[in-house]
Protein backbone atom coordinates (compact mmCIF):
# COMPACT_ATOMS: atom_id res chain seq x y z
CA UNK A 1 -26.53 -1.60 24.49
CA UNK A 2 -25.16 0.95 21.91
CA UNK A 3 -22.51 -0.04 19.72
CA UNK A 4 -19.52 1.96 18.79
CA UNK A 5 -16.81 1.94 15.91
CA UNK A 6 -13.53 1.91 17.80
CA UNK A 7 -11.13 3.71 15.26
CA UNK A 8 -7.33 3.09 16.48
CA UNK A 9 -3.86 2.30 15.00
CA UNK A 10 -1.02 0.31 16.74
CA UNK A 11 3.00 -0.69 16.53
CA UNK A 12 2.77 -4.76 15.53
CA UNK A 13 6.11 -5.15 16.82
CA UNK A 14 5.60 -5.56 20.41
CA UNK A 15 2.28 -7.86 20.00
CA UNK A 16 1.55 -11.17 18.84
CA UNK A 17 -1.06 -9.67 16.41
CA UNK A 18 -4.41 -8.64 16.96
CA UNK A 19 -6.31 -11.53 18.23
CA UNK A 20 -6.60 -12.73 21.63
CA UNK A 21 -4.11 -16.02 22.06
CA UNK A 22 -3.27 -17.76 25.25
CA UNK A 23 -0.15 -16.70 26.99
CA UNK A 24 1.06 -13.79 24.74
CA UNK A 25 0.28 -10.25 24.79
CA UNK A 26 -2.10 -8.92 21.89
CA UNK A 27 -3.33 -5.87 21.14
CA UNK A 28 -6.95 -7.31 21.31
CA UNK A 29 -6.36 -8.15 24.63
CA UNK A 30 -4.78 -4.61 25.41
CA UNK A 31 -8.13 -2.98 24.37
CA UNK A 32 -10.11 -4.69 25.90
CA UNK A 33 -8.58 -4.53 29.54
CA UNK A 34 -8.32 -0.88 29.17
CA UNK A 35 -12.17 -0.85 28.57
CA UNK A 36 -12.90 -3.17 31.07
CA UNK A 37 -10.97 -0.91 33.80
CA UNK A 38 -12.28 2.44 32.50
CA UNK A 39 -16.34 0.86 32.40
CA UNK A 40 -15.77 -1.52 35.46
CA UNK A 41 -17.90 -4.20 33.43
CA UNK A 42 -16.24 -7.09 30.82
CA UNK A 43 -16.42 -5.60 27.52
CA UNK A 44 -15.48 -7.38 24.42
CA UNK A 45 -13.99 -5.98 21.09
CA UNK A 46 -13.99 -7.19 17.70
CA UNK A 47 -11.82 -6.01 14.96
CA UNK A 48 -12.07 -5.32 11.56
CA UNK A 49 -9.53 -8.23 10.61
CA UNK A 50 -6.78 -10.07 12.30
CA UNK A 51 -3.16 -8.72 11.41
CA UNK A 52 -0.08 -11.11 12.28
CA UNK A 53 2.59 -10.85 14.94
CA UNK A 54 4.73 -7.59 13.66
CA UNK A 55 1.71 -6.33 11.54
CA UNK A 56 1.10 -2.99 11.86
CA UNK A 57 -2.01 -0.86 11.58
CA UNK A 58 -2.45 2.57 10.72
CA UNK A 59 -6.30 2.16 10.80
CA UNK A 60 -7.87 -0.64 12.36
CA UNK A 61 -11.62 -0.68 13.17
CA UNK A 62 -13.41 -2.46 16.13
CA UNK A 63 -16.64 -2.21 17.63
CA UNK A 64 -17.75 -2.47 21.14
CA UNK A 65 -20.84 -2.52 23.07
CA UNK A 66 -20.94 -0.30 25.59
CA UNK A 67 -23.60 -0.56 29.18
CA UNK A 68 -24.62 3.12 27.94
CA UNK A 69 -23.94 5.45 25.73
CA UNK A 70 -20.56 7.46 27.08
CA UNK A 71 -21.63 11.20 28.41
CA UNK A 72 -18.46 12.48 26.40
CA UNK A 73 -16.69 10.22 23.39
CA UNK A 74 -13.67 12.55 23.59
CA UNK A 75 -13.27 11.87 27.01
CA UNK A 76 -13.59 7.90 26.97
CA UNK A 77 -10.70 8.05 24.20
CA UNK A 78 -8.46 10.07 26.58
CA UNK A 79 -9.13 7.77 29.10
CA UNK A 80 -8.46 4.91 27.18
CA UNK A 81 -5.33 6.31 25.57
CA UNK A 82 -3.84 7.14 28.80
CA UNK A 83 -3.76 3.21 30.02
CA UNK A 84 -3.00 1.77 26.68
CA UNK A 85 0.78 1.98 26.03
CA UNK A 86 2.78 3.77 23.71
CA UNK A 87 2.68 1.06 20.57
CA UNK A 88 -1.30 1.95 20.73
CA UNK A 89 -3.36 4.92 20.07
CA UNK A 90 -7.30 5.40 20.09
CA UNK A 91 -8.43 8.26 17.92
CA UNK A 92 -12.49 8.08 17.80
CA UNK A 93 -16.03 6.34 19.10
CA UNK A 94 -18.38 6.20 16.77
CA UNK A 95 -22.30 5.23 16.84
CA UNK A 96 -23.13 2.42 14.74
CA UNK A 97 -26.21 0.41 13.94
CA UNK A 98 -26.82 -2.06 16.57
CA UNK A 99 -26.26 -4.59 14.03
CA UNK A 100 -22.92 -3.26 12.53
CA UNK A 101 -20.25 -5.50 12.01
CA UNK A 102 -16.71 -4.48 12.10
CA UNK A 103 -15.77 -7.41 9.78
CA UNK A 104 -18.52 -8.12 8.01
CA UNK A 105 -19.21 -4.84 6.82
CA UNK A 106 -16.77 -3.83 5.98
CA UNK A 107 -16.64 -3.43 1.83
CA UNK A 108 -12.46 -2.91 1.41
CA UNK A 109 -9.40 -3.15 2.94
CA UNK A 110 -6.43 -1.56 2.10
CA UNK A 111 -2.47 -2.40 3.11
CA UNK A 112 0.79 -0.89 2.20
CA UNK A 113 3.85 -2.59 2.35
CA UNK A 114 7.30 0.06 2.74
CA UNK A 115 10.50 -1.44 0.64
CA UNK A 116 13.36 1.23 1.58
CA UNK A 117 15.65 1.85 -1.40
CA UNK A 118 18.64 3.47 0.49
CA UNK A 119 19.65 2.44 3.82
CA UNK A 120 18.31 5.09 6.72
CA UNK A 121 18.43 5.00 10.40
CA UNK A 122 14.80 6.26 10.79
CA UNK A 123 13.36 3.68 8.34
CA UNK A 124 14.39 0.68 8.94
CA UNK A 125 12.12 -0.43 12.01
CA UNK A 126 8.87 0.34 9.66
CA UNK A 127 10.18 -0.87 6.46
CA UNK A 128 12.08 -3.43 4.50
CA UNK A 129 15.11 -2.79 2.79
CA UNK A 130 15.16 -3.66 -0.56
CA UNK A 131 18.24 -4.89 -2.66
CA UNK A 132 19.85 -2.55 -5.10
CA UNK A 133 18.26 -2.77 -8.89
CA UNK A 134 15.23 -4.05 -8.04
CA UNK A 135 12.96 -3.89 -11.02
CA UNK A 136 9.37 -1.84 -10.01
CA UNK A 137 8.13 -2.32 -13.30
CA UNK A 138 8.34 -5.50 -13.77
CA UNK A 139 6.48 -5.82 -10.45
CA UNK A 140 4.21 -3.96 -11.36
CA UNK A 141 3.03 -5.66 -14.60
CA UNK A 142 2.66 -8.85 -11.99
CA UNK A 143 0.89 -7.42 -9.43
CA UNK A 144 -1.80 -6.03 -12.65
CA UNK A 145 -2.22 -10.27 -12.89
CA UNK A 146 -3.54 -9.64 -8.90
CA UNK A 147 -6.83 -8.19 -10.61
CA UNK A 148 -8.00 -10.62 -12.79
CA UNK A 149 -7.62 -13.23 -10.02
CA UNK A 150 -10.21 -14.83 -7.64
CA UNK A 151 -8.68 -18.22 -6.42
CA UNK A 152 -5.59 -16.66 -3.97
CA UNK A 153 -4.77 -20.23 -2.58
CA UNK A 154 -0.97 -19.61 -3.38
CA UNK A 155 -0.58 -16.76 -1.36
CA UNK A 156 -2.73 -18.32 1.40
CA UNK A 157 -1.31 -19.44 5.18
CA UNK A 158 -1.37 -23.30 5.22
CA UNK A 159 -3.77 -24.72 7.44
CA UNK A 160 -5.98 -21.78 8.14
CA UNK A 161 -9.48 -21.86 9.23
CA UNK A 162 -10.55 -19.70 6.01
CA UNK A 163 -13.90 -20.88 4.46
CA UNK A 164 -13.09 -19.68 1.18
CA UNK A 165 -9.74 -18.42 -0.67
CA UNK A 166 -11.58 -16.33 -3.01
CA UNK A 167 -10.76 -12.48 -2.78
CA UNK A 168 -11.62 -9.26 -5.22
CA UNK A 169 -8.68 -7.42 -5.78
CA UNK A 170 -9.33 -3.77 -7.06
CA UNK A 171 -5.99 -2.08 -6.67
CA UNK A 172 -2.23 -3.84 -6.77
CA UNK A 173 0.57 -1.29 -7.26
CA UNK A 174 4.08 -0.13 -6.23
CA UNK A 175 4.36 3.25 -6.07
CA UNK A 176 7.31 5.57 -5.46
CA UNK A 177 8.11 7.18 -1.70
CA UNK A 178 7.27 11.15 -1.71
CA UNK A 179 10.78 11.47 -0.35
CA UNK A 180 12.55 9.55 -2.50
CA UNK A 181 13.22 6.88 0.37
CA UNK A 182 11.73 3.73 -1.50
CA UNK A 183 8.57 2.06 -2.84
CA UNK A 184 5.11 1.11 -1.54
CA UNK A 185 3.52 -1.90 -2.46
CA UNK A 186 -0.71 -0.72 -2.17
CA UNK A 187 -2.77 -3.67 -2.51
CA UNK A 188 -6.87 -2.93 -1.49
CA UNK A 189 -9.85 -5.98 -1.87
CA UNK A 190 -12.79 -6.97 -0.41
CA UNK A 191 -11.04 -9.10 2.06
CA UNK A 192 -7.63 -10.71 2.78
CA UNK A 193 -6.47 -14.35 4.05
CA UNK A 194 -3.76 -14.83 6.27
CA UNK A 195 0.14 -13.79 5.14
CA UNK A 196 -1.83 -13.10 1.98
CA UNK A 197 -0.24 -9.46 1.33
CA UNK A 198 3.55 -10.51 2.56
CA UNK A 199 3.64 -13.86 0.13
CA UNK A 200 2.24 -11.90 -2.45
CA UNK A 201 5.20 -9.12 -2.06
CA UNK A 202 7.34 -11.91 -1.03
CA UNK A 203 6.71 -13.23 -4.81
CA UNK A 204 6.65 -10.22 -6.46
CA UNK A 205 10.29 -9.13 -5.05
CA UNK A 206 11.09 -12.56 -6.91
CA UNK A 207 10.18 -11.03 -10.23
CA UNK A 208 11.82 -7.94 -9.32
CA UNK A 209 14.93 -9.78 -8.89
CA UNK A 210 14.46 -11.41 -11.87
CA UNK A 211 14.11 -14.70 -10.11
CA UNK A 212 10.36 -15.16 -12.04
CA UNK A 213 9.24 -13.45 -15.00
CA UNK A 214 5.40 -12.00 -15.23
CA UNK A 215 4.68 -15.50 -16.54
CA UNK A 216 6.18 -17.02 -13.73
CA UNK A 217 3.95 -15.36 -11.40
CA UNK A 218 0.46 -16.37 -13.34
CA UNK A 219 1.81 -19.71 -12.98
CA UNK A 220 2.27 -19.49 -10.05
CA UNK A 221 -1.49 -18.06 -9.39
CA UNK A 222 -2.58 -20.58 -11.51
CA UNK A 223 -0.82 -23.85 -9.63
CA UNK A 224 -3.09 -22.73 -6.24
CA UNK A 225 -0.41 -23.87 -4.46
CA UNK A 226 1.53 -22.22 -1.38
CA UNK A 227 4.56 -23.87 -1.74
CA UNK A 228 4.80 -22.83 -5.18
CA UNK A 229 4.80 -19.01 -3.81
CA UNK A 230 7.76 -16.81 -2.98
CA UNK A 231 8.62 -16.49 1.16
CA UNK A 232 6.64 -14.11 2.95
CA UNK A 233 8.07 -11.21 3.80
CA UNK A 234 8.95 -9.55 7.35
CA UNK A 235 5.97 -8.28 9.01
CA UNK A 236 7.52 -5.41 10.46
CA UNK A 237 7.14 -2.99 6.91
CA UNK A 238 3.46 -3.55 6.61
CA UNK A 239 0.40 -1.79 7.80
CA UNK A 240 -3.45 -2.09 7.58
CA UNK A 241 -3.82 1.28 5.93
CA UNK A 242 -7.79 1.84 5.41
CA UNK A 243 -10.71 0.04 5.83
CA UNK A 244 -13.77 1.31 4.67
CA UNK A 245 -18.05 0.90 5.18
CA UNK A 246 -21.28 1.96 3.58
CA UNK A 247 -22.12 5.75 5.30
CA UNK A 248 -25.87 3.77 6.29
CA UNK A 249 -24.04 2.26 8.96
CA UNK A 250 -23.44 4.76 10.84
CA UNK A 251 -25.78 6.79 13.48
């Protein structure tokens, strides 16, 4: 069976996250029906990563096995886009390896988080609005701390089936809005554990407000200890930006 790279982006706000759960509507689940009715045949889909309820994705990968290769990829996307709903949009199919991964391949991730500086009707569904005189900078010389760090226990869900809360952080930065609008909180590693991006922002924002100074936050790192974090932010002002995978993998 040929394997394909499902590229595709989605709204988080009307799912309950990417994975399949029982009795709620994900967008896992949405993809997968719509390939199941299109190919008349079960077909399962596995993503790059799981994003939360709320979470929303810009680029998320999956891949899929397919009975046969499709005569036209174009057309299987327009088919596909045409039963999912509006919150969801397929862009490509791509041949892959038979053994490619979506997950395990993958060699980054990349979110953004949106903090809106001035208050804006056509913001405020994607984005978080941030408190007057927040301090970037300061932020910023936290979130450098981000890259030195292996052990991300503080920042980590409680409970979760992770194996391991080690992660390689190569980028952690706020960044001004083209427009003027806000700030942009990039954050790319090798892989993420769950409500890992929104606790880290979530403590960040506290040394912004001057709640926790830059030595604060290494303590905190330091204490691998969730409760010791700031709250994790809303979900609704981050998105799964990029994901990326060796060029070998694909056909």
């Amino acid at each position: 069976m040929p394997r394909y790279f499902v590229t595709l982006a989605y709204r988080g706000t009307p799912y309950h996250g990417w994975q399949i759960q029982p009795g709620v509507i994900t967008v896992q689940e949405e993809l997968e029906k719509a390939f199941s009715t299109i190919l008349r045949t079960p077909v399962a889909v596995t993503g790059a990563g799981r994003t939360d309820t709320g979470v929303n994705a810009r680029q998320m990968i999956a891949h899929v096995d397919l009975p046969e290769a499709p005569a036209s990829a174009e057309k299987l996307v327009r088919a596909l886009n045409s039963l999912l709903g509006p919150d969801i949009a397929v862009y490509s199919l791509r041949e892959v390896r038979p053994d490619a991964h979506a997950r395990f391949d993958a060699t980054s991730r990349t979110y953004h988080y949106y903090a809106a500086d001035v208050k804006t009707p056509f913001l405020y569904p994607l984005s978080w609005k941030a408190p007057a005189g927040l301090d970037y900078e300061a932020m910023n010389r936290a979130a450098r701390l981000l890259l030195h760090t292996e052990d991300f226990t503080s920042f980590a869900k409680l409970h979760s089936d992770a194996r391991t809360n080690i992660c390689h952080v190569s980028r952690a930065e706020w960044l001004p809005v083209a427009d003027g609008s806000g700030h942009v909180f990039v954050i790319t590693a090798d892989r993420f554990l769950r409500n890992m991006v929104r606790a880290v922002v979530g403590t960040l924002v506290d040394v912004g407000r001057h709640k926790l100074t830059v030595d604060d936050f290494q303590a905190i790192i330091d204490r691998r200890d969730r409760c010791a974090a700031g709250t994790s932010m809303p979900p609704q002002a981050l998105f799964l930006w990029d994901v990326t995978y060796p060029e070998d993998i694909y056909i």
